[in-house]
N, C-alpha and C. Protein backbone atom coordinates (compact mmCIF):
# COMPACT_ATOMS: atom_id res chain seq x y z
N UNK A 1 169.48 39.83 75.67
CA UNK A 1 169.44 40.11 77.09
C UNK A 1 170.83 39.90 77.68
N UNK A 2 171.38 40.52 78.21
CA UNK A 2 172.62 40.57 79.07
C UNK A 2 172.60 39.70 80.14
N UNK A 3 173.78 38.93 80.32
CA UNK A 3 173.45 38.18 81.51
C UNK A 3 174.42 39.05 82.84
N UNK A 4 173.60 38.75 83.62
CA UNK A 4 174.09 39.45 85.15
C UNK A 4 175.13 38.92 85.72
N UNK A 5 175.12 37.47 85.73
CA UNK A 5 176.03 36.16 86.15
C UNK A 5 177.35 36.24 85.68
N UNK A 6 177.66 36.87 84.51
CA UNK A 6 178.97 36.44 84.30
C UNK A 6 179.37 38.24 83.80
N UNK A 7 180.44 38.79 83.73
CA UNK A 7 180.81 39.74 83.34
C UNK A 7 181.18 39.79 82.00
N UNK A 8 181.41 41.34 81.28
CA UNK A 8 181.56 41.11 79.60
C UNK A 8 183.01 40.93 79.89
N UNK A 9 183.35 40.29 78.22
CA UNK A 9 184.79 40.26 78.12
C UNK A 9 185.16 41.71 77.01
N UNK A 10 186.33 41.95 77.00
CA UNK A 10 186.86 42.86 75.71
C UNK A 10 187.60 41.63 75.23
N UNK A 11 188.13 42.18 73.84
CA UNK A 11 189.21 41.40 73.13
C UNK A 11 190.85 41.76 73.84
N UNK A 12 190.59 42.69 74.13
CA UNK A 12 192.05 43.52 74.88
C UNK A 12 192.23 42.66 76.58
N UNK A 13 191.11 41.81 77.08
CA UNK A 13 191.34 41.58 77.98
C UNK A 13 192.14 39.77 77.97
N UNK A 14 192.55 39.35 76.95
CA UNK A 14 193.06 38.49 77.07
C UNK A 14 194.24 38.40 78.06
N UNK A 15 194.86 37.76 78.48
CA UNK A 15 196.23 37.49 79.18
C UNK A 15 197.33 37.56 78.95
N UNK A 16 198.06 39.18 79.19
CA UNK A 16 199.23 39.23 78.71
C UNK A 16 200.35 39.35 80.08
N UNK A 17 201.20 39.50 79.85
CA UNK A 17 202.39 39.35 80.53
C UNK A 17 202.47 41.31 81.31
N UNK A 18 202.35 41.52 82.53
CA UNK A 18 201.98 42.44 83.33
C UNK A 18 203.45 43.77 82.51
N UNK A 19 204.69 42.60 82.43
CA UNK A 19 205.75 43.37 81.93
C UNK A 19 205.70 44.16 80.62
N UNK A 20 205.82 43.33 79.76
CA UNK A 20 205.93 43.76 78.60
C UNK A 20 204.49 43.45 77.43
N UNK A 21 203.16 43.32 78.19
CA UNK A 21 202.31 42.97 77.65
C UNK A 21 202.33 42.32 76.71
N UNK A 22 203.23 40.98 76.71
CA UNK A 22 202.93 40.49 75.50
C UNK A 22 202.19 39.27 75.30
N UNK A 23 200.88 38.44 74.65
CA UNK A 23 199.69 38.11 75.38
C UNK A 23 200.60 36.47 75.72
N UNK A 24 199.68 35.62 76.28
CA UNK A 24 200.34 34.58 76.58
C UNK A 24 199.31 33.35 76.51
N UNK A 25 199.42 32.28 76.44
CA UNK A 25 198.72 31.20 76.03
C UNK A 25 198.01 30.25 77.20
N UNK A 26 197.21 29.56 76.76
CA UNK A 26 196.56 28.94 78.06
C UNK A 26 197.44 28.04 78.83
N UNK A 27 197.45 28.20 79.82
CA UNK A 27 197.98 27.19 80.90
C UNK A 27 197.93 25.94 80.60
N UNK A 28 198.53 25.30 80.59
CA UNK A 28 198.03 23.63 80.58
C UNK A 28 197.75 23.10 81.89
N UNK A 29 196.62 21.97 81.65
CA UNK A 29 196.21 20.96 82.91
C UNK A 29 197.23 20.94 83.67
N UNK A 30 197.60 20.97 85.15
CA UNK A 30 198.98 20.04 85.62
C UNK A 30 198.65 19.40 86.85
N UNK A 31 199.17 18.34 86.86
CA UNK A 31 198.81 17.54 87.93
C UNK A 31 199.93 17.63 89.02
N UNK A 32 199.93 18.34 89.92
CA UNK A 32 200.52 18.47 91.34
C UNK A 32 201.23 17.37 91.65
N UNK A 33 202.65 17.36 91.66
CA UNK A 33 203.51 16.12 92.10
C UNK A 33 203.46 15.79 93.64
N UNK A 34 203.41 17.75 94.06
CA UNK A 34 202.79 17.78 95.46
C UNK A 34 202.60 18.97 95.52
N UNK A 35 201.71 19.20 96.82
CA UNK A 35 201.18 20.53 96.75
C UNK A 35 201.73 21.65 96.89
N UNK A 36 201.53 22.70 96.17
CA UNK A 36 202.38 23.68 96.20
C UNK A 36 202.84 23.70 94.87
N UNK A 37 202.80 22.62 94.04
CA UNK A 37 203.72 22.21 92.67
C UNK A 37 202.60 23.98 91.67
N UNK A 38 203.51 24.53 90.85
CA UNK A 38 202.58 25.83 89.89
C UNK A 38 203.11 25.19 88.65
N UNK A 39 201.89 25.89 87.32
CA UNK A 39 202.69 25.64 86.61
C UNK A 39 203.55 27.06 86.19
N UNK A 40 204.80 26.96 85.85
CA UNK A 40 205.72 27.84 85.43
C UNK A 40 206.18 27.68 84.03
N UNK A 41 206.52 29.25 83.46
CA UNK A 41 206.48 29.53 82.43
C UNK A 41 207.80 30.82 82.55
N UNK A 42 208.47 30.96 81.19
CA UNK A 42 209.13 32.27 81.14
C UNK A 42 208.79 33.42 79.80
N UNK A 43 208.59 34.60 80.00
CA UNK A 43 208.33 34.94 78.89
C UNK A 43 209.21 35.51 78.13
N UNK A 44 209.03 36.17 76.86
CA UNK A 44 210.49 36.42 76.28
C UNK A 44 211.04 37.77 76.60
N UNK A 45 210.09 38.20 77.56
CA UNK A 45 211.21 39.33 78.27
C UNK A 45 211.90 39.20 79.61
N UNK A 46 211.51 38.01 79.32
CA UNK A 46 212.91 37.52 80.74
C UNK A 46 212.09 37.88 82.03
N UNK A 47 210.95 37.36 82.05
CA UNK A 47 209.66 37.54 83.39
C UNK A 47 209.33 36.29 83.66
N UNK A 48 209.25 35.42 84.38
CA UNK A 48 209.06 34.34 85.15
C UNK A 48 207.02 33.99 85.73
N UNK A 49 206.70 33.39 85.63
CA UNK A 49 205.23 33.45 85.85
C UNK A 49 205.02 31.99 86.82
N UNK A 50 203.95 32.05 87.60
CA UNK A 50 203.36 30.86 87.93
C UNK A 50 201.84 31.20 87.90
N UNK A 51 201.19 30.01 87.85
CA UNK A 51 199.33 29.95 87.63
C UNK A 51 199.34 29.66 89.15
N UNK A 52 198.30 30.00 89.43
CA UNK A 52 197.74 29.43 90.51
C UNK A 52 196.06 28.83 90.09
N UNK A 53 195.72 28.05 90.52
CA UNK A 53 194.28 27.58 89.41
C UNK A 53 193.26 28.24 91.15
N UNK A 54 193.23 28.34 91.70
CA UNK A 54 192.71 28.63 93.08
C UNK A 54 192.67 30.07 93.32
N UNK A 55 193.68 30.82 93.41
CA UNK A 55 193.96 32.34 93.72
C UNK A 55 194.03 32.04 95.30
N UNK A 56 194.28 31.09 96.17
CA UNK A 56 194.08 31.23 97.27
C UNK A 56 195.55 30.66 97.63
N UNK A 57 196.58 30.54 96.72
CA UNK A 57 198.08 30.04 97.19
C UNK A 57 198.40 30.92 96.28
N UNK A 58 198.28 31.82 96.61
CA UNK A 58 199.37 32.97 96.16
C UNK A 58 200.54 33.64 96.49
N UNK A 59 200.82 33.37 97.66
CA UNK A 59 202.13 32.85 98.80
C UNK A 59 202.78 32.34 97.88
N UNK A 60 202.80 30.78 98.59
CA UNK A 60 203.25 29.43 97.46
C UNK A 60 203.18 29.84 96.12
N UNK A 61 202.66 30.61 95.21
CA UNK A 61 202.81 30.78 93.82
C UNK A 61 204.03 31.51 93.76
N UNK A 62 204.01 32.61 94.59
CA UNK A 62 204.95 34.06 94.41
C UNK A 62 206.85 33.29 94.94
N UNK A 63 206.70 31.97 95.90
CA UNK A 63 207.89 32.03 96.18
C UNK A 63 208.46 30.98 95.43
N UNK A 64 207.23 30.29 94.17
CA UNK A 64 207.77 29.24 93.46
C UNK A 64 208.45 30.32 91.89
N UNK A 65 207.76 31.28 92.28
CA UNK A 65 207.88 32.37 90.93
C UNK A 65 209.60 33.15 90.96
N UNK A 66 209.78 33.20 92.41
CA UNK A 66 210.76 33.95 92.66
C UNK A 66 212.13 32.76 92.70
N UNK A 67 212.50 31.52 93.09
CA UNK A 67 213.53 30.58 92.62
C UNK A 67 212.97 30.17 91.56
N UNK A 68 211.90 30.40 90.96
CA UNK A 68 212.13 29.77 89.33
C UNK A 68 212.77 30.87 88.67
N UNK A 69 212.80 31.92 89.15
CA UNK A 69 214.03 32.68 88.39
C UNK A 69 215.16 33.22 88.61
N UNK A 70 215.50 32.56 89.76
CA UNK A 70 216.67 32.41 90.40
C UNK A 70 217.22 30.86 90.02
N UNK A 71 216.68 30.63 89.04
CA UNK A 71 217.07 28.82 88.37
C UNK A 71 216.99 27.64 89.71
N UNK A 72 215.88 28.52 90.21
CA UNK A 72 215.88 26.98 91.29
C UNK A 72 216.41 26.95 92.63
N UNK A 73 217.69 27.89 92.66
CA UNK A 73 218.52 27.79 93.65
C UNK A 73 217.80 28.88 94.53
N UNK A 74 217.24 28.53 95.54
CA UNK A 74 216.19 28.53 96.89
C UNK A 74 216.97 29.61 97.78
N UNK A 75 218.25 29.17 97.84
CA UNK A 75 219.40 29.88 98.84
C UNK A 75 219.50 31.14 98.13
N UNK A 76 219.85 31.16 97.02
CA UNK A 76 220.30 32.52 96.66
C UNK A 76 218.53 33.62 96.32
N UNK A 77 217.58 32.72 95.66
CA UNK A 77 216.17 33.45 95.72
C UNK A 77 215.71 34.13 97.37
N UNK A 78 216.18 33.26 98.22
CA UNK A 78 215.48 33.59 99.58
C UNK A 78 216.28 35.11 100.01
N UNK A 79 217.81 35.35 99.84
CA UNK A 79 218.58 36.13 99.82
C UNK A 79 218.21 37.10 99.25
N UNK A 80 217.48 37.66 97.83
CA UNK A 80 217.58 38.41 96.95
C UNK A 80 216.12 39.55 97.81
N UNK A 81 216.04 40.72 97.29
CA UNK A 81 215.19 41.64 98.24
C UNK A 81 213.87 42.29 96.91
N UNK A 82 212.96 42.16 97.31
CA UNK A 82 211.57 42.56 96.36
C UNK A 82 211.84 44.05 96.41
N UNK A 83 211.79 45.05 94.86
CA UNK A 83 212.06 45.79 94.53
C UNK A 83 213.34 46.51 94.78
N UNK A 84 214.22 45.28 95.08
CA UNK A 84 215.66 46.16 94.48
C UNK A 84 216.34 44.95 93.87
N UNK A 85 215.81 43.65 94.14
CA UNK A 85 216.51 42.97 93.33
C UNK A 85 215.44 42.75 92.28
N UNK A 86 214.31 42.49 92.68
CA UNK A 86 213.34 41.77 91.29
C UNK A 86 211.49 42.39 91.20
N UNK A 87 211.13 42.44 90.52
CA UNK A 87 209.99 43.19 90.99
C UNK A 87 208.62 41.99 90.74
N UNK A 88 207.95 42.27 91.45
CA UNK A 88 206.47 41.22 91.30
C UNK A 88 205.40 42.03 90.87
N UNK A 89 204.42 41.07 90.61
CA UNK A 89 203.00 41.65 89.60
C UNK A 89 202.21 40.59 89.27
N UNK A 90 201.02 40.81 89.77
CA UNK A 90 200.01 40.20 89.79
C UNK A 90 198.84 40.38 88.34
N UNK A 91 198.42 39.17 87.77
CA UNK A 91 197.33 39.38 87.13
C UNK A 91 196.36 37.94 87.69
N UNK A 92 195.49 38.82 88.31
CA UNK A 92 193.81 38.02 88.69
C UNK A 92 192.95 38.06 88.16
N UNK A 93 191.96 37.42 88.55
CA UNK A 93 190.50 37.29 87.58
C UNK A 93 190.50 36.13 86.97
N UNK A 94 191.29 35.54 86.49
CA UNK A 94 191.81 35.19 85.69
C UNK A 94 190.23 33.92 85.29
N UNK A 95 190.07 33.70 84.01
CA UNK A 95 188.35 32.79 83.92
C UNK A 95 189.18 31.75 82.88
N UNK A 96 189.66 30.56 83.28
CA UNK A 96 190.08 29.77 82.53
C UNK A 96 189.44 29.09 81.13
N UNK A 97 187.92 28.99 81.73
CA UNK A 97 187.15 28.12 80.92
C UNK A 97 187.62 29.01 79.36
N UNK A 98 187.22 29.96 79.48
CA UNK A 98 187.17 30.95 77.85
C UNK A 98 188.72 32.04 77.95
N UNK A 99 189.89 31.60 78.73
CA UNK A 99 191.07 32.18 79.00
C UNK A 99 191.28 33.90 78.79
N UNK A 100 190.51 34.15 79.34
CA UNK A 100 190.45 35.86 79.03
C UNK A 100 190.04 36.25 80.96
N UNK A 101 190.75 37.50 81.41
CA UNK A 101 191.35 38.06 82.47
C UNK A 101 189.41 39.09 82.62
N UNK A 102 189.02 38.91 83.98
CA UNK A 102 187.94 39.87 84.27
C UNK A 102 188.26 41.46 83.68
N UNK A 103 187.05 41.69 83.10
CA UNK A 103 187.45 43.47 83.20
C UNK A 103 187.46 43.97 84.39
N UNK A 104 187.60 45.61 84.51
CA UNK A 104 187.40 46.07 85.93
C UNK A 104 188.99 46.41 86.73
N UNK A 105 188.68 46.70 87.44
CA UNK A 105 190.15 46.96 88.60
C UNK A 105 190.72 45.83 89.19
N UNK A 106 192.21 46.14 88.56
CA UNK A 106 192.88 44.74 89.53
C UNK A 106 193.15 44.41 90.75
N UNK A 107 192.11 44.42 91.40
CA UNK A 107 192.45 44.31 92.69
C UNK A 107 191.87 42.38 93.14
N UNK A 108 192.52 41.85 93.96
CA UNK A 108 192.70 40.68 94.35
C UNK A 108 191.34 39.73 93.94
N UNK A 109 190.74 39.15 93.62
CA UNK A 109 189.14 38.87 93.65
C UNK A 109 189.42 36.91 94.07
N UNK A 110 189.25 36.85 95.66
CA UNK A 110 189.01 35.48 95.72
C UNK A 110 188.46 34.46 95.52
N UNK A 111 189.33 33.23 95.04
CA UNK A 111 188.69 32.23 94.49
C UNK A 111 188.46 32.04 92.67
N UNK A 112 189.20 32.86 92.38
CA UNK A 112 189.30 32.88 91.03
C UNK A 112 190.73 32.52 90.58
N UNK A 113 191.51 31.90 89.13
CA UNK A 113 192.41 31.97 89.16
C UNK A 113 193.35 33.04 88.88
N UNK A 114 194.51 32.99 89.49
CA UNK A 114 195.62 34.39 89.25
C UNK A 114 197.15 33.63 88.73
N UNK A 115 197.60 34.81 88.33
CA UNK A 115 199.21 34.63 88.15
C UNK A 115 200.01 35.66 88.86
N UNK A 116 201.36 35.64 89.03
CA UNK A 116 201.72 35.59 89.41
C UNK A 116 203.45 36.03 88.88
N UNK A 117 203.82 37.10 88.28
CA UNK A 117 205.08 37.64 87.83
C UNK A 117 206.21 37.85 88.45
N UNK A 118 207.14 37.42 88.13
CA UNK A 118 208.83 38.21 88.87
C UNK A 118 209.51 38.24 87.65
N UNK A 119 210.04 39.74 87.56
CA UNK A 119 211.26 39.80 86.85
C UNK A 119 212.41 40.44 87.31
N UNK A 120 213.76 39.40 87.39
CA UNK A 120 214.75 40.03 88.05
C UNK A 120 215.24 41.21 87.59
N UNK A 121 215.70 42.12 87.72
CA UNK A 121 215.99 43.59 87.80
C UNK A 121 217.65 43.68 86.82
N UNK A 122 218.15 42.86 87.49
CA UNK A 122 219.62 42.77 87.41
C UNK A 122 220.10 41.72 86.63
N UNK A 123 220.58 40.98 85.70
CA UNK A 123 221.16 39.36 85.98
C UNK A 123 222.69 39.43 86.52
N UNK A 124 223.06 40.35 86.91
CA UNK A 124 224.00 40.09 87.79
C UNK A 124 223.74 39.49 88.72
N UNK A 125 223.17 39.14 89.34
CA UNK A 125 223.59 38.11 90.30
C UNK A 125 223.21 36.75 89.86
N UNK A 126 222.76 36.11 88.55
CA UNK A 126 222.71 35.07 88.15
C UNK A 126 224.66 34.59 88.12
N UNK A 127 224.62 33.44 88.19
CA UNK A 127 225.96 32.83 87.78
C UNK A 127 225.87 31.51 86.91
């Protein structure tokens, strides 16, 4: 019997990296130093990620995503312009317990967890 409650998974729907699809590993626990704290990750195509375990600070995820790959420096991330300096990308759905991404259309689904991509365009303006 099929259950109604939860949606099927594919094997293809695991969690890969929006860029270069390449899949990526479970998040670890993290305990918030303070709020707002994501956990962050880089992948090896030079794409920057944050979790959000909520999907409801996705703000706060996207601008911890964007100086974590600007190495931190806040001044020069706040400066830099979405799609000409770095591009963003979302993957939602996201079902931690069994780490595999909802099937279906990606469109926003609240209250679930999401991530959260930037990859800078350029590294010219890194220094």
């Amino acid at each position: 019997m099929k259950s109604i409650l939860f949606p099927t998974y594919r094997e293809s729907e695991r969690p890969c990296c929006p860029f270069c699809g390449q899949p990526f590993g479970r998040p670890p626990e993290v305990d918030p130093r303070r709020e707002g704290d994501f956990y962050k990750w880089l992948c090896t195509c030079g794409a920057v990620g944050t979790y959000d375990t909520t999907g409801h600070n996705l703000g706060d995820a996207l601008m911890e995503a964007i100086a974590f790959a600007y190495d931190d420096d806040w001044e020069k991330a706040m400066a830099m312009e979405p799609n000409k300096d770095y591009e963003i990308r979302y993957l939602d759905g996201y079902h931690p317990s069994d780490h595999r991404v909802l099937g279906g259309h990606r469109t926003y689904k609240t209250g679930m967890a999401a991530f959260v991509f930037v990859k800078v365009k350029s590294l010219r303006h890194l220094h």
